[in-house]
N, C-alpha and C. Protein backbone atom coordinates (compact mmCIF):
# COMPACT_ATOMS: atom_id res chain seq x y z
N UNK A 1 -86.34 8.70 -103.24
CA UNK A 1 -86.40 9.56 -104.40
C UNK A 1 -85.32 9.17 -105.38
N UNK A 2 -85.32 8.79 -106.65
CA UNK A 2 -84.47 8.72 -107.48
C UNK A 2 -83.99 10.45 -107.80
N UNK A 3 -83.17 10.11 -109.02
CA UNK A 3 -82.07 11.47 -109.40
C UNK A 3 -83.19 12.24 -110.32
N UNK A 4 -84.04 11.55 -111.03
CA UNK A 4 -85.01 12.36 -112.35
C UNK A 4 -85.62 12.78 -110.96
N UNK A 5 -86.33 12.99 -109.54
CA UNK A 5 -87.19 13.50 -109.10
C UNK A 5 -86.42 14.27 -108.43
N UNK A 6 -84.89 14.36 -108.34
CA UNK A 6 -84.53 15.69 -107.38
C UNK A 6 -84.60 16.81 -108.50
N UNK A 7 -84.72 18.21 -107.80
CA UNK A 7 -84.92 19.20 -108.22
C UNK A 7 -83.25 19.53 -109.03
N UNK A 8 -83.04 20.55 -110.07
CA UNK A 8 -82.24 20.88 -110.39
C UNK A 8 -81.02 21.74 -109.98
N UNK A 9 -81.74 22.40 -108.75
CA UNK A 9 -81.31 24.06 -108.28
C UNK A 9 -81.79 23.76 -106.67
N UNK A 10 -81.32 24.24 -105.72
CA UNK A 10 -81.04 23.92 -104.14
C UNK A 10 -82.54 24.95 -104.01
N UNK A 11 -82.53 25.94 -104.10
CA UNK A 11 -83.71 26.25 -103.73
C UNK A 11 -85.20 26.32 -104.62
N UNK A 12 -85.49 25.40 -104.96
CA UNK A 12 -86.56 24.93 -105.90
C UNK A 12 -87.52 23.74 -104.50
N UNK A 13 -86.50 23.02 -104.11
CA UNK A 13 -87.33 22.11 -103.17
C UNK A 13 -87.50 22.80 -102.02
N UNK A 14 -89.18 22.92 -101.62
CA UNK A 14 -88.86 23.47 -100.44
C UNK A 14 -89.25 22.66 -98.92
N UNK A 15 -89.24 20.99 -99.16
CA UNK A 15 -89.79 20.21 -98.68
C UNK A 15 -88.25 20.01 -97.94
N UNK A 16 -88.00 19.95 -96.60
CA UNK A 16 -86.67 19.62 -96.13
C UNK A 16 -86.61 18.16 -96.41
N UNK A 17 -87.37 17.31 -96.31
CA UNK A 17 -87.35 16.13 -96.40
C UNK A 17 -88.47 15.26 -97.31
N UNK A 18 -87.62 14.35 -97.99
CA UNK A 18 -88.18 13.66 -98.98
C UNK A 18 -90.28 12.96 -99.07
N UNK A 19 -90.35 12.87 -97.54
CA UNK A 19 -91.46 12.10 -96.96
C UNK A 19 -92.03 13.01 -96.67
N UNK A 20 -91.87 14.33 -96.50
CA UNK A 20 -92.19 15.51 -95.54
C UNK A 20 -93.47 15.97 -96.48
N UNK A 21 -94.73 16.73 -96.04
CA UNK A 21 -95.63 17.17 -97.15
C UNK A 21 -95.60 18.64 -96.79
N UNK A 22 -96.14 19.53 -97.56
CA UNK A 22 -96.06 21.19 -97.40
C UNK A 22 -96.99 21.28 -96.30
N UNK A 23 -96.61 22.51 -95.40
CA UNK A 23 -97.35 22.81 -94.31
C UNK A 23 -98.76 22.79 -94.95
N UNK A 24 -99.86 22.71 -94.04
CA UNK A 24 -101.05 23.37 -94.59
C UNK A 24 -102.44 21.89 -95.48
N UNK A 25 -101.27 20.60 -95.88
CA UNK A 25 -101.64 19.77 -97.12
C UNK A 25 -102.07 18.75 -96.41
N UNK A 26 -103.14 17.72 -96.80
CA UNK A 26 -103.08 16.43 -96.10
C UNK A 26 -102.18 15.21 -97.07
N UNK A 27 -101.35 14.65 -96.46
CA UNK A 27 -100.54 13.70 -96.86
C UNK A 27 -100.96 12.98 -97.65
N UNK A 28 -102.08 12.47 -98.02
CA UNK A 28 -103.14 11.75 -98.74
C UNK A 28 -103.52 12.14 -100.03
N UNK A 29 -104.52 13.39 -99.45
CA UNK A 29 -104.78 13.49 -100.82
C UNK A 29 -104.14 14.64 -101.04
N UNK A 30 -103.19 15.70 -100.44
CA UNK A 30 -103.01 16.90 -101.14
C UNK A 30 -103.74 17.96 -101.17
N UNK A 31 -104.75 18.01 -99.86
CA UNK A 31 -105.58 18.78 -99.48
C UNK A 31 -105.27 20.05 -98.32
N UNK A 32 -105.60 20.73 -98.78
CA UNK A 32 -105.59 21.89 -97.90
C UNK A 32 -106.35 20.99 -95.92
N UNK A 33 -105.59 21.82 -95.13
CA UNK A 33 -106.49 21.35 -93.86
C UNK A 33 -105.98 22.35 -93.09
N UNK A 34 -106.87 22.83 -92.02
CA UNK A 34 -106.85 23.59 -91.08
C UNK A 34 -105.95 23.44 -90.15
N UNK A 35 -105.12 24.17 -89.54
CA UNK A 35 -103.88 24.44 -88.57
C UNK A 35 -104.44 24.06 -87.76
N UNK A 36 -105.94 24.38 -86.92
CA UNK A 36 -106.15 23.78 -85.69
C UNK A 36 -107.10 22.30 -85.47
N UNK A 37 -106.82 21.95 -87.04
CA UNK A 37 -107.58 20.32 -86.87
C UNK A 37 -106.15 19.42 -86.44
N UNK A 38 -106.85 18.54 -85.64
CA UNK A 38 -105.89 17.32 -85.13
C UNK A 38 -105.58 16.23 -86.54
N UNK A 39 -104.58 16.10 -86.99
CA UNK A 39 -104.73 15.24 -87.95
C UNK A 39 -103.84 14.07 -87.40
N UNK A 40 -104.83 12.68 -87.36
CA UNK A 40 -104.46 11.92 -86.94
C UNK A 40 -103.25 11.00 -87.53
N UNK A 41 -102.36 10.54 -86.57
CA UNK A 41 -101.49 9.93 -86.54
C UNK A 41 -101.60 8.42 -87.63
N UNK A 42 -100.43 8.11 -88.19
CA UNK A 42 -100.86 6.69 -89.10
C UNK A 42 -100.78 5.42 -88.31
N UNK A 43 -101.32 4.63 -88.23
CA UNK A 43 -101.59 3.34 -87.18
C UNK A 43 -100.79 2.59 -87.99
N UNK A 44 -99.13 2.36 -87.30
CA UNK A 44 -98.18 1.55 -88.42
C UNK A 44 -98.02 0.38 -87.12
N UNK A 45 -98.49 0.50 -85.84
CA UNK A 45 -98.34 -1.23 -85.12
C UNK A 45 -99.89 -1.47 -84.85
N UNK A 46 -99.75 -2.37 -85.04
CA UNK A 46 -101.41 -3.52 -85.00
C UNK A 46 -100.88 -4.29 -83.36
N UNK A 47 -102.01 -3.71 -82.64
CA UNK A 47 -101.84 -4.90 -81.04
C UNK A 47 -101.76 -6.24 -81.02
N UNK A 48 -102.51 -6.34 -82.32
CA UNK A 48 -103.20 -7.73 -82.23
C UNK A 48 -101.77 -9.04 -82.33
N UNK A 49 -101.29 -8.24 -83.42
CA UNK A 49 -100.22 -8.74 -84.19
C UNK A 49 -98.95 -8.94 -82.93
N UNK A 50 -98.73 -7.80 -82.27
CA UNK A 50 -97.97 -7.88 -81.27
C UNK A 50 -97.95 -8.55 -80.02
N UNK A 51 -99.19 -8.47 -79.42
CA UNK A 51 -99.78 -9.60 -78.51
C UNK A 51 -99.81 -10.86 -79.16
N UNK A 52 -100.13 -11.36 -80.09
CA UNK A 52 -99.94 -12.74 -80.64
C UNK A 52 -98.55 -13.17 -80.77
N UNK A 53 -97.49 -12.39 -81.31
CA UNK A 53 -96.56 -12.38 -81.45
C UNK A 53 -95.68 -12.96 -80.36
N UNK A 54 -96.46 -11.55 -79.36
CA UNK A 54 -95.11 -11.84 -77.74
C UNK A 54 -95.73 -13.32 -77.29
N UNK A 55 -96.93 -13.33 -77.42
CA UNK A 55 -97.53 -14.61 -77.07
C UNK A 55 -96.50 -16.03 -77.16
N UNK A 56 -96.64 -16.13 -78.64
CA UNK A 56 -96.44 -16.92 -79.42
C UNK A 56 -94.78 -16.91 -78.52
N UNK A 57 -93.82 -16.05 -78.75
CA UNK A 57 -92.58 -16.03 -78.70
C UNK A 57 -92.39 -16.51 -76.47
N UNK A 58 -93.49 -16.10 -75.77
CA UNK A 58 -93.64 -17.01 -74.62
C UNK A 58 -93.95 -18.03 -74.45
N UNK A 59 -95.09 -18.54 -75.50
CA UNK A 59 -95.41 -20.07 -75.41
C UNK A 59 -94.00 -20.30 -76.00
N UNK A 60 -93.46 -20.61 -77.00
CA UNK A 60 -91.61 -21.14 -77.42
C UNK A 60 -90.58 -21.41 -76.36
N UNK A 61 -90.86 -20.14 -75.24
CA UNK A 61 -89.46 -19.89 -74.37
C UNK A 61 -90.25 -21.22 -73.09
N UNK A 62 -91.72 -20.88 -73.02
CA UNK A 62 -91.99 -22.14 -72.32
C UNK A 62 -91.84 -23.35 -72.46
N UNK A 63 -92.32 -23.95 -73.83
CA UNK A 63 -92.29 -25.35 -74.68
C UNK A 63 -90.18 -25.58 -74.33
N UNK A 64 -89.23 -24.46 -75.01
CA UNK A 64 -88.01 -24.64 -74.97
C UNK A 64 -87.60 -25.49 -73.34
N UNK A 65 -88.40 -24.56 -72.45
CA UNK A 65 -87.77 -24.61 -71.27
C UNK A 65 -88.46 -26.05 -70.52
N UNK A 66 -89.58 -26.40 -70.78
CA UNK A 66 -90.09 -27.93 -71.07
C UNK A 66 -89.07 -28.77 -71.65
N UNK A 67 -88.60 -28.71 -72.52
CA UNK A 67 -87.63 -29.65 -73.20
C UNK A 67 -86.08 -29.83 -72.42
N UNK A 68 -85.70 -28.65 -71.89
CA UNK A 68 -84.82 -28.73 -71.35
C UNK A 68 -84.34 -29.37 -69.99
N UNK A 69 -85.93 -28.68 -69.35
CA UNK A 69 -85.84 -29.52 -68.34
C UNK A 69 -86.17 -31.02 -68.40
N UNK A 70 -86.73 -31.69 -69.42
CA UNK A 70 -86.79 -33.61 -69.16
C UNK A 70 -85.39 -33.86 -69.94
N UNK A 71 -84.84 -32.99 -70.49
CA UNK A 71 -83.42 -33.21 -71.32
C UNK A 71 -82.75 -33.76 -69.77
N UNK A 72 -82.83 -32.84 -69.65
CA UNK A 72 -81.95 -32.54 -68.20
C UNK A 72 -82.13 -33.47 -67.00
N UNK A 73 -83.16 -33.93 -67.04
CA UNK A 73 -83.95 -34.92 -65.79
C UNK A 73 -83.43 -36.48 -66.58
N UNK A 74 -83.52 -36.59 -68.12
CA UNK A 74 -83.40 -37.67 -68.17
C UNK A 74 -81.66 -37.97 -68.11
N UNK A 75 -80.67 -37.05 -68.56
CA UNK A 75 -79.11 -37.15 -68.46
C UNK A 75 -79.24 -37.28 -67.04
N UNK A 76 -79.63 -36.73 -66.30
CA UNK A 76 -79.08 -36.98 -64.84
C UNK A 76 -79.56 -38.78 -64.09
N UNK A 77 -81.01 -38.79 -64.51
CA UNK A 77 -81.43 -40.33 -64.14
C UNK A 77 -80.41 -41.54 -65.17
N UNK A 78 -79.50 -41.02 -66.19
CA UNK A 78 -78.91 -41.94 -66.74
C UNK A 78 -77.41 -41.96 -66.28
N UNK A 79 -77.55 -40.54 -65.59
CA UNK A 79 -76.06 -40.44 -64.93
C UNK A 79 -76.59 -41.21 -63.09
N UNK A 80 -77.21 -40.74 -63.21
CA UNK A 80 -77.27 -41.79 -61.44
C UNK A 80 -77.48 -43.09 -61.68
N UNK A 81 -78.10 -43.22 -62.42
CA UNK A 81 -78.00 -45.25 -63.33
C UNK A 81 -76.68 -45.41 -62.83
N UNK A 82 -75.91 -45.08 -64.00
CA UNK A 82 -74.20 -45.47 -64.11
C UNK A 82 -73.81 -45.79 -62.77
N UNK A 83 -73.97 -44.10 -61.71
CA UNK A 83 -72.54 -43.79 -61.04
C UNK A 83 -73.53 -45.20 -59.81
N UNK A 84 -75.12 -45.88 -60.04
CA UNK A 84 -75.19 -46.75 -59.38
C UNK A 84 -74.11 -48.19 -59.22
N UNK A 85 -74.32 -48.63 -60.71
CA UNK A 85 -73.70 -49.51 -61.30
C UNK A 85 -72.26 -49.19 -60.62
N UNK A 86 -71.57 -48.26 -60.55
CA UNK A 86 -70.14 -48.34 -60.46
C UNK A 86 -70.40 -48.42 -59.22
N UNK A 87 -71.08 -47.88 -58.20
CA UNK A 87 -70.90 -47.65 -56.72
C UNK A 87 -71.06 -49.25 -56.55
N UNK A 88 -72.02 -49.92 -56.74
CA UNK A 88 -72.51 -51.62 -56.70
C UNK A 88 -70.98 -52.05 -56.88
N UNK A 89 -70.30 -51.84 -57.98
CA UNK A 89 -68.95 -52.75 -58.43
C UNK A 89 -68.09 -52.73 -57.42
N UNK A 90 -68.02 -51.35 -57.03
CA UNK A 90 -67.04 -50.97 -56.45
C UNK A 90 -67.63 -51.70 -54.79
N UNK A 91 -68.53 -51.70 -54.74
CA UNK A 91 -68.88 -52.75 -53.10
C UNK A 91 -68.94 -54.04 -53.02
N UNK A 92 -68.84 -54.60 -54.31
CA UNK A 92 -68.55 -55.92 -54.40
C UNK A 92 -67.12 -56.17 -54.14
N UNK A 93 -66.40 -55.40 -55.10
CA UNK A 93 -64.96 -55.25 -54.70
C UNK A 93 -64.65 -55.33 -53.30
N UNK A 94 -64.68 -54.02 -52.80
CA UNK A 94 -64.19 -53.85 -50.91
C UNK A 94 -64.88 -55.15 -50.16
N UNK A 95 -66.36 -55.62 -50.57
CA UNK A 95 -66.69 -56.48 -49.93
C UNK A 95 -65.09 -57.91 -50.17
N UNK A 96 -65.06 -58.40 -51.23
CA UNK A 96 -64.13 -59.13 -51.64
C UNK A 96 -62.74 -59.08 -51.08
N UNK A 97 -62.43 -57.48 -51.33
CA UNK A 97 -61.20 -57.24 -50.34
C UNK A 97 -60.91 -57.53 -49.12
N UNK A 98 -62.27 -56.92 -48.25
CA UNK A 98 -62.06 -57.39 -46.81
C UNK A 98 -62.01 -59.30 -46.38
N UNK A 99 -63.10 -59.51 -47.23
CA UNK A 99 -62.96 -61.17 -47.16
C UNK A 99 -61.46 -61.62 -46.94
N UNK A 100 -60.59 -61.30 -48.19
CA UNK A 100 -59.06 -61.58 -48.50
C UNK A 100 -58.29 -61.34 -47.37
N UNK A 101 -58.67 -60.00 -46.61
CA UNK A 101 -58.11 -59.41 -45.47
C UNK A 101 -58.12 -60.22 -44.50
N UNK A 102 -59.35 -60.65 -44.42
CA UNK A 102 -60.05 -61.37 -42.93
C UNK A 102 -59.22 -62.88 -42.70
N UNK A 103 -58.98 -63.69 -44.29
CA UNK A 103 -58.19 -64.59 -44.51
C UNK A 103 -57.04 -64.69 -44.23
N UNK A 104 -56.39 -63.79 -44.76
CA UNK A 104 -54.98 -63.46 -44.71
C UNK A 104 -54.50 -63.27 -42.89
N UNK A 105 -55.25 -62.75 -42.26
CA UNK A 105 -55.33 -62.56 -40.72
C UNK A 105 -55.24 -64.19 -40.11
N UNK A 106 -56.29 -64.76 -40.70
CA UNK A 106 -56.11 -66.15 -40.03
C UNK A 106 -55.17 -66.86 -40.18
N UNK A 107 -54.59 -67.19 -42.15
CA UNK A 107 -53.42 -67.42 -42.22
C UNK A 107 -52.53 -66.97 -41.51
N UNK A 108 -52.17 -65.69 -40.74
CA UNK A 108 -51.18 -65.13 -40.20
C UNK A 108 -51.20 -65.84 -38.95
N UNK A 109 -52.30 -66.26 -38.08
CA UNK A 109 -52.70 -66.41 -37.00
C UNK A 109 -52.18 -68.15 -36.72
N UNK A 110 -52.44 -68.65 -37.61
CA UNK A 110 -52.28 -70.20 -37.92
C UNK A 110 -50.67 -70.27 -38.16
N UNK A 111 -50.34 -69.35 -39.05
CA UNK A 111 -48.65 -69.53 -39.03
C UNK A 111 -47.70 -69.52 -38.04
N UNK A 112 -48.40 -67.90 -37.41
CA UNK A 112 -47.49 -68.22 -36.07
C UNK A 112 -47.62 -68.74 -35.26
N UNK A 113 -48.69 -69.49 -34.91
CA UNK A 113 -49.16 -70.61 -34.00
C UNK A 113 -47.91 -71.95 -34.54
N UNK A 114 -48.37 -72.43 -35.82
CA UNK A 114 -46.61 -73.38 -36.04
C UNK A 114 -45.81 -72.54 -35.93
N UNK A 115 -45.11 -71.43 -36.59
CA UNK A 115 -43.81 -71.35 -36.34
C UNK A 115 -43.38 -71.33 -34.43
N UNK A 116 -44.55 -70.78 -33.59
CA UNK A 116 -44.17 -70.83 -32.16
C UNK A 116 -44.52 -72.12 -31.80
N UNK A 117 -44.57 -73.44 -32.39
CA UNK A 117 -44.87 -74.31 -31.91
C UNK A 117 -43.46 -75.02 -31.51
N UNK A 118 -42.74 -75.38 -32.28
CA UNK A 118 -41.12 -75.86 -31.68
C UNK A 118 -40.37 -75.00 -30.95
N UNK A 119 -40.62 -74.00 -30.15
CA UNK A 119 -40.29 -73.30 -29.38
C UNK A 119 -41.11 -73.35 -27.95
N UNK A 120 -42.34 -73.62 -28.02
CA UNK A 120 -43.07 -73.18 -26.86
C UNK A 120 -43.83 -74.77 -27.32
N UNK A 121 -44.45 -75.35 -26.71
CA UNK A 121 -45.65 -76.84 -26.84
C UNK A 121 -46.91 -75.67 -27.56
N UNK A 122 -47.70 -76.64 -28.38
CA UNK A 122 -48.55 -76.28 -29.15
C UNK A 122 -49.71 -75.69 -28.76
N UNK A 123 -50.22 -75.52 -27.26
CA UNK A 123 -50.79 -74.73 -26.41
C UNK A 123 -50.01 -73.30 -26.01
N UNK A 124 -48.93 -73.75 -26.09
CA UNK A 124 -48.39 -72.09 -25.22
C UNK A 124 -48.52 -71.08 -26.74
N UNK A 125 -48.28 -71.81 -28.02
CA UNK A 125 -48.12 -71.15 -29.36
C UNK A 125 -49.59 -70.54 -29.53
N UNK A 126 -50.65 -71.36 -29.51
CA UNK A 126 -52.04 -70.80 -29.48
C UNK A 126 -52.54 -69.79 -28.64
N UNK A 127 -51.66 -69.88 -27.28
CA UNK A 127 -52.06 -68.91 -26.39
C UNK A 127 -51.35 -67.50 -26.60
N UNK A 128 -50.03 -67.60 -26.78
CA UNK A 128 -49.72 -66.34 -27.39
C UNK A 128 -50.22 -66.00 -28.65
N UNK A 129 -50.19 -66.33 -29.61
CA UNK A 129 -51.25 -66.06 -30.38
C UNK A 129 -52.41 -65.17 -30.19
N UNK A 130 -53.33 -66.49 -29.53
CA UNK A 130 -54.87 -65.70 -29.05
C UNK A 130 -54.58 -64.36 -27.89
N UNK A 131 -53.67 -64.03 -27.36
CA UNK A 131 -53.15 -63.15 -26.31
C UNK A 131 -52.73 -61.79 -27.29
N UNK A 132 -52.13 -61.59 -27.72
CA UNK A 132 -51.89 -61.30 -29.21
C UNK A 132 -52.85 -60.40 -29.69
N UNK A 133 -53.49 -61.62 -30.45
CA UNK A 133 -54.74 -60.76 -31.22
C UNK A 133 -55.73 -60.38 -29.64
N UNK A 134 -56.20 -61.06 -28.94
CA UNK A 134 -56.96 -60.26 -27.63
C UNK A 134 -56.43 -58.42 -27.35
N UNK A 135 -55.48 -58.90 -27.55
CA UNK A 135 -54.64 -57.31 -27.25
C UNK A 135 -54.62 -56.34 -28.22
N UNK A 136 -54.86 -57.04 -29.52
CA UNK A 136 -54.82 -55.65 -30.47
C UNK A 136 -56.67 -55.58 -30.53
N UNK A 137 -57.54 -56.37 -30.11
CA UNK A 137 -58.68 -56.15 -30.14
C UNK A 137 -59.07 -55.21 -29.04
N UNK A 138 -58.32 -55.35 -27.56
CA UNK A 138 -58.85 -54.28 -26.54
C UNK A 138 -57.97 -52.99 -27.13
N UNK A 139 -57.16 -52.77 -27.45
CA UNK A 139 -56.61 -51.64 -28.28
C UNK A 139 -57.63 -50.77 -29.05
N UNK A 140 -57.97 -51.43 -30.32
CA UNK A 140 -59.20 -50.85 -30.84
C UNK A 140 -60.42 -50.52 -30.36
N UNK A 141 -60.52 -51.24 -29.52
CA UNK A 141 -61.90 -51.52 -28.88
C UNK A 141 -62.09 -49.78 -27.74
N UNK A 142 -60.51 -49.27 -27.27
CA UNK A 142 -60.43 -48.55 -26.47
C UNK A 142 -60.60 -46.75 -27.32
N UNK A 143 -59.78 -47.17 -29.31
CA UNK A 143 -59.53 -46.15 -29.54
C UNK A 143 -61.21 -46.04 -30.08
N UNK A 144 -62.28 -46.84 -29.95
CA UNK A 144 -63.64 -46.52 -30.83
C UNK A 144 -64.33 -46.32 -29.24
N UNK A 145 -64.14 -46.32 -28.52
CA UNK A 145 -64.78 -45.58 -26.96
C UNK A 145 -64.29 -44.37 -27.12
N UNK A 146 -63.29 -44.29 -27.07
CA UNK A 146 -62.29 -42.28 -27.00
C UNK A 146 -63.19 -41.73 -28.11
N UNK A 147 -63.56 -42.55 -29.49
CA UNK A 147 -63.95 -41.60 -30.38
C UNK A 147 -65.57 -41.13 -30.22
N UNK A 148 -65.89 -42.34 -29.62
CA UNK A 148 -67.46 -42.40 -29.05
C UNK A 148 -67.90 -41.53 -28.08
N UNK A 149 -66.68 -41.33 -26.96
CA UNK A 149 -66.76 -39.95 -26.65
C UNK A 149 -66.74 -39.00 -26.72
N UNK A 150 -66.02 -38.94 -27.78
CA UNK A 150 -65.30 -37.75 -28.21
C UNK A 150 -66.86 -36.82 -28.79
N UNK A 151 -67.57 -37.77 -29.67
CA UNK A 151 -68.70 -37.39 -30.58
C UNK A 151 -69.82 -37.12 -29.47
N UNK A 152 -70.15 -38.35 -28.32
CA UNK A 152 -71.21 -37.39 -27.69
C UNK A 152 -70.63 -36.37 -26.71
N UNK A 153 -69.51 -35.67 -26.79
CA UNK A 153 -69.37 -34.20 -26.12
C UNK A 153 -69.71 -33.66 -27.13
N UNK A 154 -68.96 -33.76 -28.13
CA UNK A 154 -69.69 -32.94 -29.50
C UNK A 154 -71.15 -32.70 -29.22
N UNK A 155 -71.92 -33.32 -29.23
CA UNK A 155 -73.38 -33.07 -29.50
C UNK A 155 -74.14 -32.47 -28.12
N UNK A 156 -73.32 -32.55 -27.09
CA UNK A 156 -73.75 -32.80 -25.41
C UNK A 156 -73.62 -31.16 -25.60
N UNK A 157 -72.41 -30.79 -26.09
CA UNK A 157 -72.22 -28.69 -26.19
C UNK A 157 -73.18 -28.22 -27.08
N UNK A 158 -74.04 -28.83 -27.86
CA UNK A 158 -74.73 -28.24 -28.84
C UNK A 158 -75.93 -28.00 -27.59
N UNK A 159 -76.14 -28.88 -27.28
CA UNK A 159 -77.36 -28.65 -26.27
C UNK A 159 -77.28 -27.74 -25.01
N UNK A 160 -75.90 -27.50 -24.34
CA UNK A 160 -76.05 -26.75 -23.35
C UNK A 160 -75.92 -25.18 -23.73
N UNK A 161 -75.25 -25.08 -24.73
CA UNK A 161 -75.02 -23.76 -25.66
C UNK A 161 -76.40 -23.06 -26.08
């Protein structure tokens, strides 16, 4: 309502509210209507509109959630690419390392064979030597049995339990 349509004087309007129509009137045309007719309600939501709507706004959250997931499928197949590539590098490496290792052992093995050679004849140097490494091999050899056991008790209690 603008100011030219309010009334001048408080009790002149007797409509409490601007939208409101006089008891008795039809909203429309300004017609008288009967107290005990049903006067129907104004149809201000359309189904159609709303069902298309929610529709529409589920197909989106589906299509979205489509996208996200090959988003998602393809970062990860480009992240397992990589962390391939690095795992490969990185086994070329250790492979390389141990090689160096395995070398370095023989060099060690060959050295002290000369340095015990002017001390002992060039057989007794080889034999301590090979006596040597024999001994740190039954060593290991004893601590990967203990562990070998160790694992099938592990599994031997799963079964009697």
């Amino acid at each position: 309502m603008r100011d030219e349509e309010q009334p001048d004087r408080l009790g002149e309007d007797e409509n409490p509210h601007p939208d409101a129509t006089p008891a008795g009137l039809s909203p429309v045309e300004g017609e008288a209507v009967p107290d005990d007719a049903d006067t129907p309600l104004p149809d201000n939501t359309d189904d159609d509109e709303f069902s298309e709507s929610l529709t529409e706004e589920i197909a989106a959250l589906i299509d979205d959630g489509r996208t996200y997931a090959e988003a998602e499928l393809a970062f990860q197949k480009r992240r397992a690419g990589l962390a391939g590539r690095k795992v490969g590098g990185a086994l070329v490496f250790a492979i390389l390392a141990l090689i160096l290792l395995h070398l370095m052992f023989i060099a060690l093995a060959v050295g002290m064979v000369i340095a015990l050679e002017p001390l002992v004849t060039i057989w007794g140097a080889i034999g301590i030597v090979v006596g040597v490494l024999l001994l740190g091999v039954i060593g290991l050899l004893l601590l990967v049995r203990s562990n070998a056991l160790g694992l099938v008790a592990l599994f031997k209690g799963d079964d009697e339990a």
